[in-house]
PDB file of N, CA and C in Angstrom:
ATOM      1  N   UNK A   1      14.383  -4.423  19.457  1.00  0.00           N
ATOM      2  CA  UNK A   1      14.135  -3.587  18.290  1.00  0.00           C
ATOM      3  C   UNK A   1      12.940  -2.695  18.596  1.00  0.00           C
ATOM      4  N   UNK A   2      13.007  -1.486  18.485  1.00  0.00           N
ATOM      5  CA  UNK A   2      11.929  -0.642  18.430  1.00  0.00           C
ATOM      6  C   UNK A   2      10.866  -0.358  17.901  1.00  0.00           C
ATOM      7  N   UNK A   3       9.400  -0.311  18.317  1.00  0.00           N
ATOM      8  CA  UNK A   3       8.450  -0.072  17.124  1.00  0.00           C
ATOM      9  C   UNK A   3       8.406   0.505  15.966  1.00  0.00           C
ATOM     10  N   UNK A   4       9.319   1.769  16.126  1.00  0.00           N
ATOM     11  CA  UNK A   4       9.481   2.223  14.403  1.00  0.00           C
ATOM     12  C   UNK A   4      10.193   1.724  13.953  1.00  0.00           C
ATOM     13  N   UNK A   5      11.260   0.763  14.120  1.00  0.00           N
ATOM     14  CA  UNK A   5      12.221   0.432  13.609  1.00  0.00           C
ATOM     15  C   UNK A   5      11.461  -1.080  12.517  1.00  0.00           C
ATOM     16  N   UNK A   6      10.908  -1.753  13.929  1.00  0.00           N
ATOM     17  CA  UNK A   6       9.864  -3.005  12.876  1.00  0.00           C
ATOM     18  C   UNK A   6       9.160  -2.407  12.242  1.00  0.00           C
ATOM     19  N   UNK A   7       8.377  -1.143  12.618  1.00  0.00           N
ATOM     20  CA  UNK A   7       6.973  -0.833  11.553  1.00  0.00           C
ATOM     21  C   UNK A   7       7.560  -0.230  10.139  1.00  0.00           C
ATOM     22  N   UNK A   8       9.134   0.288   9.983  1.00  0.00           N
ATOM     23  CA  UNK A   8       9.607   0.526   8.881  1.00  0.00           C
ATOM     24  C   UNK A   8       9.895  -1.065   8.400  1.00  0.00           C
ATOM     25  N   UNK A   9      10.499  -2.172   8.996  1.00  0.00           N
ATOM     26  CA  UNK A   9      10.769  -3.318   8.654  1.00  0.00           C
ATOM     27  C   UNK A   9       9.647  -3.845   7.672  1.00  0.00           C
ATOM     28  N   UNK A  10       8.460  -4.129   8.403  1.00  0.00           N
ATOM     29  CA  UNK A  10       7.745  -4.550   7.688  1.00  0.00           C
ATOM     30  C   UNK A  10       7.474  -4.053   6.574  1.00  0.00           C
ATOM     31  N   UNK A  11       7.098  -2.274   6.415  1.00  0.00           N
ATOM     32  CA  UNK A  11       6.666  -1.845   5.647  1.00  0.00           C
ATOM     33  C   UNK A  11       7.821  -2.334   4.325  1.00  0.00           C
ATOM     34  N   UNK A  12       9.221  -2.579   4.158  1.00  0.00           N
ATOM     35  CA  UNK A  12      10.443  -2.795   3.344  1.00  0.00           C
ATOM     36  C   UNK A  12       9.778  -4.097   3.319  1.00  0.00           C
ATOM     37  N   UNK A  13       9.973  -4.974   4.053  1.00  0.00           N
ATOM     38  CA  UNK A  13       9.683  -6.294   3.667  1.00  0.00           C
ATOM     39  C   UNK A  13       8.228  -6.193   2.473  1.00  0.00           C
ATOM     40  N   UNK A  14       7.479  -5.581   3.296  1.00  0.00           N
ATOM     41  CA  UNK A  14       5.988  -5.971   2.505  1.00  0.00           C
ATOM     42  C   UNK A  14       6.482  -5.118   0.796  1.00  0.00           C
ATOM     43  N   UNK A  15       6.876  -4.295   0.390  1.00  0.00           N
ATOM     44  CA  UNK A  15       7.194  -3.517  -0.627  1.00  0.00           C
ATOM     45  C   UNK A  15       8.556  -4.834  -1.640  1.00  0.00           C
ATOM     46  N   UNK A  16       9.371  -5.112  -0.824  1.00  0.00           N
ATOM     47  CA  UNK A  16      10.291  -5.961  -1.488  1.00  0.00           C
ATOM     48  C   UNK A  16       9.739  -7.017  -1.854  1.00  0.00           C
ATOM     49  N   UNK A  17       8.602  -7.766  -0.792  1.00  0.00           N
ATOM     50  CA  UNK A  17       7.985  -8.961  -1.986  1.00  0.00           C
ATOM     51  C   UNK A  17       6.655  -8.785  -2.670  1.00  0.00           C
ATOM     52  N   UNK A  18       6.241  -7.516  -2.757  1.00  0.00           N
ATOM     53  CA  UNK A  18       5.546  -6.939  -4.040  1.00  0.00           C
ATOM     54  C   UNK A  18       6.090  -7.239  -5.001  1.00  0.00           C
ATOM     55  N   UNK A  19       7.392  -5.936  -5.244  1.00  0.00           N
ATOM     56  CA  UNK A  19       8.283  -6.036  -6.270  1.00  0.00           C
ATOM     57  C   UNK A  19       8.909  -7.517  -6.572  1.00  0.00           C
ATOM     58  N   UNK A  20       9.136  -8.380  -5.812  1.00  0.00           N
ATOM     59  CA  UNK A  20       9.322  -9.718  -6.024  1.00  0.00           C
ATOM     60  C   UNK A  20       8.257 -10.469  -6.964  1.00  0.00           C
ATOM     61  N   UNK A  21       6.974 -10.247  -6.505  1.00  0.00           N
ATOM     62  CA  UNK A  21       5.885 -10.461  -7.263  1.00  0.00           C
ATOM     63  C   UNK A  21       5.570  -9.864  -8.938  1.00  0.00           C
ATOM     64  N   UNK A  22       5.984  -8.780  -9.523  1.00  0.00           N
ATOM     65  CA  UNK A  22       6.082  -8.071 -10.892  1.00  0.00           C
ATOM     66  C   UNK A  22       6.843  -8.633 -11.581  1.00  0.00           C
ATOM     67  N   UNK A  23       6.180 -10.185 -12.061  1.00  0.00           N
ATOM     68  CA  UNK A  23       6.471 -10.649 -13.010  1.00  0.00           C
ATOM     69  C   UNK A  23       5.906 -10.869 -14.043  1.00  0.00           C
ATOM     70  N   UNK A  24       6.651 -11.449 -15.073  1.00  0.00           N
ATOM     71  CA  UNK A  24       4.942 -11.486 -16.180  1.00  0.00           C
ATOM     72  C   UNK A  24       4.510 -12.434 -16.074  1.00  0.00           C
ATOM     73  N   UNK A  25       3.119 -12.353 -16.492  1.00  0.00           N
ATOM     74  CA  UNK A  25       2.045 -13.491 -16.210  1.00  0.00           C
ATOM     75  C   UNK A  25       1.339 -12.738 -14.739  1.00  0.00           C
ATOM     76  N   UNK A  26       1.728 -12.091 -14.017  1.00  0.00           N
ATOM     77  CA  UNK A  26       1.185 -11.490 -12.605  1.00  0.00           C
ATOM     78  C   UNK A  26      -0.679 -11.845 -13.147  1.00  0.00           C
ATOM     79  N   UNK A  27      -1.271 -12.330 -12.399  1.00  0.00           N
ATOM     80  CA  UNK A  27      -3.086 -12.326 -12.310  1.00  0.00           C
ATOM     81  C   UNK A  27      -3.395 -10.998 -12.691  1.00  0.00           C
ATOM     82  N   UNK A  28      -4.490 -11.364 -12.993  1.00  0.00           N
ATOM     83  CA  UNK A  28      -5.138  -9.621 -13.482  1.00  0.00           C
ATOM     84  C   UNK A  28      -6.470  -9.864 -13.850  1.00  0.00           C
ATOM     85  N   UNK A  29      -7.810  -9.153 -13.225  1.00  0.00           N
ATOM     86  CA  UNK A  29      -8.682  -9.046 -13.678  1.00  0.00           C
ATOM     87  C   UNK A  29      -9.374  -8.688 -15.156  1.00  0.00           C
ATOM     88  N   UNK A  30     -10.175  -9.256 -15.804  1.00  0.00           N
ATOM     89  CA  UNK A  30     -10.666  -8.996 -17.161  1.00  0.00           C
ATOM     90  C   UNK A  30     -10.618  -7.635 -17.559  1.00  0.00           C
ATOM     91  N   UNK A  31     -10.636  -6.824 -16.602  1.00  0.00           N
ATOM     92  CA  UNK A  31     -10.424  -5.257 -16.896  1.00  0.00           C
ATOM     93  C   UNK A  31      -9.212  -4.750 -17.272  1.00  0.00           C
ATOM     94  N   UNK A  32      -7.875  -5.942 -16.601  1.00  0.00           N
ATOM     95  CA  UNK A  32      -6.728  -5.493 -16.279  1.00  0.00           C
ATOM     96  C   UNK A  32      -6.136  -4.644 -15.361  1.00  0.00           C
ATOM     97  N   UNK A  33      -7.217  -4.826 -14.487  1.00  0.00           N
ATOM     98  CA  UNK A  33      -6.533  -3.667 -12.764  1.00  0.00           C
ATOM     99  C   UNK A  33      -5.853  -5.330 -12.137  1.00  0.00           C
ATOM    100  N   UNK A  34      -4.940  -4.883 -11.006  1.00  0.00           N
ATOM    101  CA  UNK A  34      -4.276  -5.721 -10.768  1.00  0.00           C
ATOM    102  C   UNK A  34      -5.127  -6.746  -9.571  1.00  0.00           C
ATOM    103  N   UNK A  35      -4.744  -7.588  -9.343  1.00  0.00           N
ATOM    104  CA  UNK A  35      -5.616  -8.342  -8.117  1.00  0.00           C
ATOM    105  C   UNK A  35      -4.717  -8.857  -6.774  1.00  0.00           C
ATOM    106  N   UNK A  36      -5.366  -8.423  -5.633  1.00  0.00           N
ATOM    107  CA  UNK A  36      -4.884  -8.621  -4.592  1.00  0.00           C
ATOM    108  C   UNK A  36      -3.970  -9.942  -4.157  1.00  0.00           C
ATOM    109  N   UNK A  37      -2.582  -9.302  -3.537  1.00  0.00           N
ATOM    110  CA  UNK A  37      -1.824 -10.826  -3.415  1.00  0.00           C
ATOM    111  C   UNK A  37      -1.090 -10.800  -1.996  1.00  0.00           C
ATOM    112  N   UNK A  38      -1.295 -12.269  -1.508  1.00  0.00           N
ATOM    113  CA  UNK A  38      -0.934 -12.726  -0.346  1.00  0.00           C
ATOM    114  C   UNK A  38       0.268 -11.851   0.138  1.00  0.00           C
ATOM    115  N   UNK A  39       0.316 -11.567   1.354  1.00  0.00           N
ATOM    116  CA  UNK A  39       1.155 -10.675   2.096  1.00  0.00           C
ATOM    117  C   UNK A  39       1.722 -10.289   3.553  1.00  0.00           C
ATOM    118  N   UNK A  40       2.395 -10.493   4.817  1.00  0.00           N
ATOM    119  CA  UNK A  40       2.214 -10.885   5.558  1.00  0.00           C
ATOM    120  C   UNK A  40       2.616  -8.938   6.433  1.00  0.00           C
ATOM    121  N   UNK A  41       2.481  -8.390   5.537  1.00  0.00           N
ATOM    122  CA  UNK A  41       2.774  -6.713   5.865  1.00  0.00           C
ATOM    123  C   UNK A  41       1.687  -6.439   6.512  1.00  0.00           C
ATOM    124  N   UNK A  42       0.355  -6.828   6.911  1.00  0.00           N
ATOM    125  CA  UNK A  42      -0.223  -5.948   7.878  1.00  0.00           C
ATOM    126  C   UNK A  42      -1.371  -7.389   7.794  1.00  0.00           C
ATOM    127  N   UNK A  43      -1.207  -8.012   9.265  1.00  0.00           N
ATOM    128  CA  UNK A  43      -1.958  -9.304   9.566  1.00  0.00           C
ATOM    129  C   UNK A  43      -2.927  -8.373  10.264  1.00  0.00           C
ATOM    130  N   UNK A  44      -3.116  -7.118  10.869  1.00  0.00           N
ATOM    131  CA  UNK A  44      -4.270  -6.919  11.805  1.00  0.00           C
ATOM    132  C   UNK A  44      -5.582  -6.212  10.800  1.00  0.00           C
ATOM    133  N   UNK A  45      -5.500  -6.064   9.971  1.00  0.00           N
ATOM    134  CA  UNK A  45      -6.388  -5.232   8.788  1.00  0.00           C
ATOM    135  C   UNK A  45      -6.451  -4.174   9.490  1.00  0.00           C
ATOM    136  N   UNK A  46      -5.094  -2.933   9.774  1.00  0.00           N
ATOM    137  CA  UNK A  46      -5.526  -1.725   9.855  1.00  0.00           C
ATOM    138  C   UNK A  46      -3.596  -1.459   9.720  1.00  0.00           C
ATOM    139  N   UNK A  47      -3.751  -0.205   9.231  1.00  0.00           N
ATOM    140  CA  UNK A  47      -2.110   0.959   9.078  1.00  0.00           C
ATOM    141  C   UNK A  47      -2.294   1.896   9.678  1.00  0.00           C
ATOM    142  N   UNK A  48      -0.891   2.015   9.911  1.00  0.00           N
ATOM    143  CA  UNK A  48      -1.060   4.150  10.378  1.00  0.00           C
ATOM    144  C   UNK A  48       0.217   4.087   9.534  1.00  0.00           C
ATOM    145  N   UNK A  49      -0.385   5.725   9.096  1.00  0.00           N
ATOM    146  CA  UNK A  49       0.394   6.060   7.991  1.00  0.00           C
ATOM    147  C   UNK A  49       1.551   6.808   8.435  1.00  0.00           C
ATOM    148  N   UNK A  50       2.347   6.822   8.554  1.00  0.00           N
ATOM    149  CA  UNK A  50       4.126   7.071   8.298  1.00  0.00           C
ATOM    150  C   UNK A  50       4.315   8.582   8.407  1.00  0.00           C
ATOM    151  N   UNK A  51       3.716   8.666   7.329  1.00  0.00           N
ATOM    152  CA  UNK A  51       3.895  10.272   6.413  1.00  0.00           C
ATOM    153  C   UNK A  51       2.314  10.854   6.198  1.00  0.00           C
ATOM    154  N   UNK A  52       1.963  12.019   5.714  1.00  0.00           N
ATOM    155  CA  UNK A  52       0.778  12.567   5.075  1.00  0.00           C
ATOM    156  C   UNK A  52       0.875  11.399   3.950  1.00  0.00           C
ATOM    157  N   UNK A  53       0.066  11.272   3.117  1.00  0.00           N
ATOM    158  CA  UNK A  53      -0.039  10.300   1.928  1.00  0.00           C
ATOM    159  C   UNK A  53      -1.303  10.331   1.310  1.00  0.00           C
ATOM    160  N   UNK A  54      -1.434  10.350  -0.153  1.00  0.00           N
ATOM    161  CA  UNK A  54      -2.273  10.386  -0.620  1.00  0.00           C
ATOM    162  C   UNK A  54      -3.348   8.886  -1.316  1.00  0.00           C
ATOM    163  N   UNK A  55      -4.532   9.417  -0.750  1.00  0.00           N
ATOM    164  CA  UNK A  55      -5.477   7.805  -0.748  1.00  0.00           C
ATOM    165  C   UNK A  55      -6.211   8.289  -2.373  1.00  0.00           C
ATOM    166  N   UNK A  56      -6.030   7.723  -3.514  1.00  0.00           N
ATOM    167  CA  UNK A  56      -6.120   7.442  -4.818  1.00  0.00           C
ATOM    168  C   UNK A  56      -7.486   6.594  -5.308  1.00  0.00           C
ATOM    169  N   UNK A  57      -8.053   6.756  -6.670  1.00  0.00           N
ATOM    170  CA  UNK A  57      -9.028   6.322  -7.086  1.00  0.00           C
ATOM    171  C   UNK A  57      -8.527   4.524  -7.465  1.00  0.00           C
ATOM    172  N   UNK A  58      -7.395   4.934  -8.093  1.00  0.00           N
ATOM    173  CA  UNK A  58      -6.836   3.712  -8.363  1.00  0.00           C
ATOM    174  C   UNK A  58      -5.472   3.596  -7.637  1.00  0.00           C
ATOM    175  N   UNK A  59      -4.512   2.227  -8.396  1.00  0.00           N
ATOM    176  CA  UNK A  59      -3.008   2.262  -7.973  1.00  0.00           C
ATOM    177  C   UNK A  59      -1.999   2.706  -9.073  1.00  0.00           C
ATOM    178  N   UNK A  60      -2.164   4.060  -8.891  1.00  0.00           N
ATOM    179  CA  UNK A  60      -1.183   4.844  -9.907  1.00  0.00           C
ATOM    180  C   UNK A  60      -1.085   6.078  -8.980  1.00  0.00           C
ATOM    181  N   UNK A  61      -0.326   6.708  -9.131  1.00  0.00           N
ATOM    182  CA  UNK A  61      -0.080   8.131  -8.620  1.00  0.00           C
ATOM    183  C   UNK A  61      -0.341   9.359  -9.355  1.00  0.00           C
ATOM    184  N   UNK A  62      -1.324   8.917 -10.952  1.00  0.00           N
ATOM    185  CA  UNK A  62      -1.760   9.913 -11.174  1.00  0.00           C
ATOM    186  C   UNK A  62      -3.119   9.769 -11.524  1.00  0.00           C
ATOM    187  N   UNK A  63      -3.954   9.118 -10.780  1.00  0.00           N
ATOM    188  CA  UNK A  63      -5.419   8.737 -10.311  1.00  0.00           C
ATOM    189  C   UNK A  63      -5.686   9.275  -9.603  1.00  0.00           C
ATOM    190  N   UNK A  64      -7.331  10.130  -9.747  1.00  0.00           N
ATOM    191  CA  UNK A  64      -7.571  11.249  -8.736  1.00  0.00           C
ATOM    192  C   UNK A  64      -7.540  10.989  -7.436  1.00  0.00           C
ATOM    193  N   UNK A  65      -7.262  11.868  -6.755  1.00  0.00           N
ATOM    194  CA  UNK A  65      -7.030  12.215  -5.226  1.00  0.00           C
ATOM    195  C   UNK A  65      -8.416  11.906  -4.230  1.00  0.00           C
ATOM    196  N   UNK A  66      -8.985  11.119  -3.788  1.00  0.00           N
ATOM    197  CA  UNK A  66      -9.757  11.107  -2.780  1.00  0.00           C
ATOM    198  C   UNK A  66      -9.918  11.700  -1.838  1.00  0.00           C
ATOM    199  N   UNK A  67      -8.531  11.607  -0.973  1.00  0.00           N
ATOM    200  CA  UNK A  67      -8.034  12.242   0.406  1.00  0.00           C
ATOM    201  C   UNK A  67      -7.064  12.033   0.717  1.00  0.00           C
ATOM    202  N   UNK A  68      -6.267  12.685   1.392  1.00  0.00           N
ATOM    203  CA  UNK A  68      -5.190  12.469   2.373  1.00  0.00           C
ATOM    204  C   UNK A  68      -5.041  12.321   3.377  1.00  0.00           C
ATOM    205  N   UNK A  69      -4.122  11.074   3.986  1.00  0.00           N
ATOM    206  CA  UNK A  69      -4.580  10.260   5.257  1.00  0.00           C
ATOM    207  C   UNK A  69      -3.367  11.108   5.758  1.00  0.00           C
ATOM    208  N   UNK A  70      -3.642  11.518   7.376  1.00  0.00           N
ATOM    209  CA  UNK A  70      -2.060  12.748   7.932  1.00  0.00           C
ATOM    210  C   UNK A  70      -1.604  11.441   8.921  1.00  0.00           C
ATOM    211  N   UNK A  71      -0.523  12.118   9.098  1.00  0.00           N
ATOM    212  CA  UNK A  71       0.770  11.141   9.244  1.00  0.00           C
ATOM    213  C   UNK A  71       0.247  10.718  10.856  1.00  0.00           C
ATOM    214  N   UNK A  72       0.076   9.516  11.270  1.00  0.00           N
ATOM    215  CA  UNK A  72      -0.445   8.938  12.388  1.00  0.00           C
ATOM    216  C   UNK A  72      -2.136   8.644  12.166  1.00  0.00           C
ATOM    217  N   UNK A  73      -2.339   8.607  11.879  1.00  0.00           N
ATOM    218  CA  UNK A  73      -3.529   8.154  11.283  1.00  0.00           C
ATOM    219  C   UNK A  73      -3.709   6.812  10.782  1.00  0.00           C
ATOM    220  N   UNK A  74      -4.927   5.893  11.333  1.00  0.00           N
ATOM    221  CA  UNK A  74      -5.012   4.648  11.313  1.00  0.00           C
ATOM    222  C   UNK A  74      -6.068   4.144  10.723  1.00  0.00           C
ATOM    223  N   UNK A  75      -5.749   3.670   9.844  1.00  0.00           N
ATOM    224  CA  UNK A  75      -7.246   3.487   8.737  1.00  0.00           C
ATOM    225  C   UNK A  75      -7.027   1.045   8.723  1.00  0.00           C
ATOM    226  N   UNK A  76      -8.223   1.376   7.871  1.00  0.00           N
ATOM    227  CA  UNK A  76      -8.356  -0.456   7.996  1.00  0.00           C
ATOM    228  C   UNK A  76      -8.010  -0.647   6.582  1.00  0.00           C
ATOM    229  N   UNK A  77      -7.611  -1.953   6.229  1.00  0.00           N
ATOM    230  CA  UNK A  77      -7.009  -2.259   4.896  1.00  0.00           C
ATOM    231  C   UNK A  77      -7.145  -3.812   5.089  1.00  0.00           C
ATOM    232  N   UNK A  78      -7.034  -4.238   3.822  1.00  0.00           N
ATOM    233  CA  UNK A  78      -7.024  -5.456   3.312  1.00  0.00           C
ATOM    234  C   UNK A  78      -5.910  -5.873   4.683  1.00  0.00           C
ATOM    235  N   UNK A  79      -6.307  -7.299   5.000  1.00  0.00           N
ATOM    236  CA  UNK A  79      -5.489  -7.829   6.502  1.00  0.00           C
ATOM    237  C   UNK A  79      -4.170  -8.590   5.873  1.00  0.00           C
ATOM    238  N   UNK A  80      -4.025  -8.942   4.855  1.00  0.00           N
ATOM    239  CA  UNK A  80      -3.054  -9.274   4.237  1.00  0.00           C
ATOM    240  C   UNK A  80      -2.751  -9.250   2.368  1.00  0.00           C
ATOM    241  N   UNK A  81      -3.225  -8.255   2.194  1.00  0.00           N
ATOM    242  CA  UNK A  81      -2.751  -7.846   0.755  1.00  0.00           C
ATOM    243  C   UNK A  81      -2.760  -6.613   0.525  1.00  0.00           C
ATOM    244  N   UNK A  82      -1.065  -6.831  -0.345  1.00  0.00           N
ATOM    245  CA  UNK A  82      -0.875  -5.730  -1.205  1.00  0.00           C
ATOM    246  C   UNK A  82      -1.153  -6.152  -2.270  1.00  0.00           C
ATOM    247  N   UNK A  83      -1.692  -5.100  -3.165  1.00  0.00           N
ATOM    248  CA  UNK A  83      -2.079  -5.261  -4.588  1.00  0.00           C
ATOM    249  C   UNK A  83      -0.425  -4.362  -5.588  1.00  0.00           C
ATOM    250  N   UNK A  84      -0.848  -5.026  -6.760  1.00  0.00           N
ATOM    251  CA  UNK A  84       0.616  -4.688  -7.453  1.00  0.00           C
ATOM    252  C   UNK A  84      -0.150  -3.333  -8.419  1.00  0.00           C
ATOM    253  N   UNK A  85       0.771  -2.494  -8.826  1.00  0.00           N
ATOM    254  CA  UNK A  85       0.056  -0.860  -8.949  1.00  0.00           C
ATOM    255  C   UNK A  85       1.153  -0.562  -9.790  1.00  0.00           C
ATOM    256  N   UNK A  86       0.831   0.854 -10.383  1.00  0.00           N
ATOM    257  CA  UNK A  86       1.994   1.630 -10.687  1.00  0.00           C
ATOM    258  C   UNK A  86       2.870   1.925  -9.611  1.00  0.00           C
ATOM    259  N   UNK A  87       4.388   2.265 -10.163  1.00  0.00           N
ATOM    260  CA  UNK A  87       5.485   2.776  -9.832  1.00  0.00           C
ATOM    261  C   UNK A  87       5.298   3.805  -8.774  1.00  0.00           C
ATOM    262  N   UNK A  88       6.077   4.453  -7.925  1.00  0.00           N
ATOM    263  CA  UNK A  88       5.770   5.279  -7.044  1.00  0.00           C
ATOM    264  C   UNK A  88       7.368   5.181  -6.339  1.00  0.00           C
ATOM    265  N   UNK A  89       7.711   6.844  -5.721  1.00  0.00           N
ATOM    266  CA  UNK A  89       8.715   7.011  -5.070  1.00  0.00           C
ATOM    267  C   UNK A  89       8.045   7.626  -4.022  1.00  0.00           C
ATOM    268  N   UNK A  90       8.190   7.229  -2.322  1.00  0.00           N
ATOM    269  CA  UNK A  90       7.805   7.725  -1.825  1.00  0.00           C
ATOM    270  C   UNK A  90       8.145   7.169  -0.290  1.00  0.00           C
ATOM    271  N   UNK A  91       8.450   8.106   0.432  1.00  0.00           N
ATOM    272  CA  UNK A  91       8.683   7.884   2.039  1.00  0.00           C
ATOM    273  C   UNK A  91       9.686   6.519   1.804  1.00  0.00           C
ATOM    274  N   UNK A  92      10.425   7.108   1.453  1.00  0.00           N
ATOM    275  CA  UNK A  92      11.809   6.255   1.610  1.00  0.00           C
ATOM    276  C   UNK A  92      12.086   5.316   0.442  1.00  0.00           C
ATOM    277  N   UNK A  93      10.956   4.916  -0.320  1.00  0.00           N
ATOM    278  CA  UNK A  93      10.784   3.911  -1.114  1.00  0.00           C
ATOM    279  C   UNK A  93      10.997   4.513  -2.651  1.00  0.00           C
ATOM    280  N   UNK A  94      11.910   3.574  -3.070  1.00  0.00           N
ATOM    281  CA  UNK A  94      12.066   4.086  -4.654  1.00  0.00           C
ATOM    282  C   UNK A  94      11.753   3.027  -5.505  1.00  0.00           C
ATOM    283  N   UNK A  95      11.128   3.548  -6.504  1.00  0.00           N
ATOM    284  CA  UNK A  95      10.648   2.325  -7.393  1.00  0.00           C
ATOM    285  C   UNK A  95       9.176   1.446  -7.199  1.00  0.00           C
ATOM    286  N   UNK A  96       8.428   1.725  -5.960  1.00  0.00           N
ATOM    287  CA  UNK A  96       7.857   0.251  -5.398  1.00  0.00           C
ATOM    288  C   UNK A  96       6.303   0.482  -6.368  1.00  0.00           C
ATOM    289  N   UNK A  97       6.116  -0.691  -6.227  1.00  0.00           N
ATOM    290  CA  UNK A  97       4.733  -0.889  -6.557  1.00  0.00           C
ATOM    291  C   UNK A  97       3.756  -1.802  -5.983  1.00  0.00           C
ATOM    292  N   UNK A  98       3.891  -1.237  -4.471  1.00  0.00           N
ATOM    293  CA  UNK A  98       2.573  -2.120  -3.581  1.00  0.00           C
ATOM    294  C   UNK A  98       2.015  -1.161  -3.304  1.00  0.00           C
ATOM    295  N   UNK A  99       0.518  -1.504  -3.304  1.00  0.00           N
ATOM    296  CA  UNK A  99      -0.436  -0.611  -3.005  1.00  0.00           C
ATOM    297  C   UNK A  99      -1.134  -1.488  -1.982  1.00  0.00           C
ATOM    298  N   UNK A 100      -2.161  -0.560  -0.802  1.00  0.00           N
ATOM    299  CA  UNK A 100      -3.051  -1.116  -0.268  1.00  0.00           C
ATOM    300  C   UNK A 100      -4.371  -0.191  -0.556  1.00  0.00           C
ATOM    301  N   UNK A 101      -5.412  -1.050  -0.231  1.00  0.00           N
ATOM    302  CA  UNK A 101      -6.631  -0.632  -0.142  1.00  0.00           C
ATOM    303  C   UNK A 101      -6.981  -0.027   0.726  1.00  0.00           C
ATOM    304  N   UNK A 102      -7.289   0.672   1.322  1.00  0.00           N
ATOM    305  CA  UNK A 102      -7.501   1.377   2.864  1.00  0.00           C
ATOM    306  C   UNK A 102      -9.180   1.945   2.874  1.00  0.00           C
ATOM    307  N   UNK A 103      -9.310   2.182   3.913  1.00  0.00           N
ATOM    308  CA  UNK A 103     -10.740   2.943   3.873  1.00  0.00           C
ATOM    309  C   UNK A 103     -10.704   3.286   5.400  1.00  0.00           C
ATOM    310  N   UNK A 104     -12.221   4.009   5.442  1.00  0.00           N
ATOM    311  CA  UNK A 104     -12.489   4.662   7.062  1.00  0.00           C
ATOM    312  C   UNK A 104     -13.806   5.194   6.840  1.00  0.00           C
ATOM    313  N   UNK A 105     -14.558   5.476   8.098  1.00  0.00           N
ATOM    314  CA  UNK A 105     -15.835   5.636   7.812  1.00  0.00           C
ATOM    315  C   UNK A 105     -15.987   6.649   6.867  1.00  0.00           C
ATOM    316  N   UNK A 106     -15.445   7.442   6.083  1.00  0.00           N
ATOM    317  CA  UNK A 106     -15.849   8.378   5.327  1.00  0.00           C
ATOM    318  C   UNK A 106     -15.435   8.252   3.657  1.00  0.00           C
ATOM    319  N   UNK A 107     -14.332   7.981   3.628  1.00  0.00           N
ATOM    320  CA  UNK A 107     -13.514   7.925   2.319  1.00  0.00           C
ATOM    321  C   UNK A 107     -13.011   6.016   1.915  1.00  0.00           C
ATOM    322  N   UNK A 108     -12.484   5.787   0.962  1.00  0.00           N
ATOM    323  CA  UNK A 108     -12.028   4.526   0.649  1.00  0.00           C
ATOM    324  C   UNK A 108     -11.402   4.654  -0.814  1.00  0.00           C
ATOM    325  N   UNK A 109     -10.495   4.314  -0.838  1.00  0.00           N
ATOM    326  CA  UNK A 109      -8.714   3.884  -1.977  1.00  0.00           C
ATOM    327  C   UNK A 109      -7.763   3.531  -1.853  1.00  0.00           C
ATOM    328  N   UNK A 110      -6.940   3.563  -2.500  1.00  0.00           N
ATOM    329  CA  UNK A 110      -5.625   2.775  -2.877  1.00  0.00           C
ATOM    330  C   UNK A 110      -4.564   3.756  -2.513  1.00  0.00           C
ATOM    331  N   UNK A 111      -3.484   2.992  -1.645  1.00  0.00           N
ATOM    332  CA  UNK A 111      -2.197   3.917  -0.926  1.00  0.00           C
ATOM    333  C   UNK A 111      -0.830   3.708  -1.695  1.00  0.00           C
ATOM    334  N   UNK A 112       0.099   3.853  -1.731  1.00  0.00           N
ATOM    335  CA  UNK A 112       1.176   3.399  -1.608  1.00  0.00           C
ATOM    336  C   UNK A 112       1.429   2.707  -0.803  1.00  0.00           C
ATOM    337  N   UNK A 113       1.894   1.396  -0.310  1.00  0.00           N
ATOM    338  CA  UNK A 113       2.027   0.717   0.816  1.00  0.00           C
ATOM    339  C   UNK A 113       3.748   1.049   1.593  1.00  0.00           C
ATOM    340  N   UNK A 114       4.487   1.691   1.052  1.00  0.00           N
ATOM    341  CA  UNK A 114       5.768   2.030   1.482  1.00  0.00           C
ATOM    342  C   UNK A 114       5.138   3.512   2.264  1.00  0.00           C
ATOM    343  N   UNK A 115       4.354   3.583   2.496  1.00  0.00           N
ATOM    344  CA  UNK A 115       3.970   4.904   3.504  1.00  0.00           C
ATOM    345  C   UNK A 115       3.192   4.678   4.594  1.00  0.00           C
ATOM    346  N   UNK A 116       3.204   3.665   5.193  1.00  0.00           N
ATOM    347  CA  UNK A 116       2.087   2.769   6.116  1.00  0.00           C
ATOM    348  C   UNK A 116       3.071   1.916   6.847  1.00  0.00           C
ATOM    349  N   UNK A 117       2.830   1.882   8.416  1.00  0.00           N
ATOM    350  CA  UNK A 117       3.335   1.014   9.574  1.00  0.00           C
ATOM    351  C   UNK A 117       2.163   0.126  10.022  1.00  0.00           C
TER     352      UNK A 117
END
């Protein structure tokens, strides 16, 4: 199997047991932002992103814009969690709601995780 072929794998796997996870009762901080959950989509704490993609204040897609990470680009992230977020269609993914945390020496937010190998 080919590297893009697993790095799309995972990225489906890690997005399908997000959405597996959006149930009620899901954990949630006193604020009500969502809280990070076990995940086996990126064991090395770092992504490269897929596509251009936009890195967010929060996990919604209409939370201001930080930056945009360009497509090959390898940023560090939580080593095994996606966090559960708003809805999002994007780079192949319809419906999903995993987000990761990402950062790099300059910037730091929340991705879509269906746009990340």
């Amino acid at each position: 199997m080919g590297k893009t072929v697993r790095s799309r794998l995972t990225v489906t796997l890690a997005v399908a047991a997000a959405v597996g996870l959006a149930l009620p009762g899901v954990a949630r901080a006193a604020d009500g932002s969502p809280q990070p959950r076990s995940n086996t989509a990126r064991n090395d704490g770092k992504a490269t992103a897929v596509e251009n993609v936009a890195i967010r204040t929060s996990t919604s897609t209409s939370a201001a814009l930080v930056t945009t990470a360009l497509k090959g680009q390898t940023w560090a992230c939580g080593a095994t969690s996606v966090i559960l977020g708003g809805r999002y269609t994007a780079c192949g993914t319809s419906n999903g709601n995993g987000w990761f945390y990402v950062y790099n020496d300059n910037y730091a937010g929340y991705t879509v995780s269906g746009c990340w190998g």
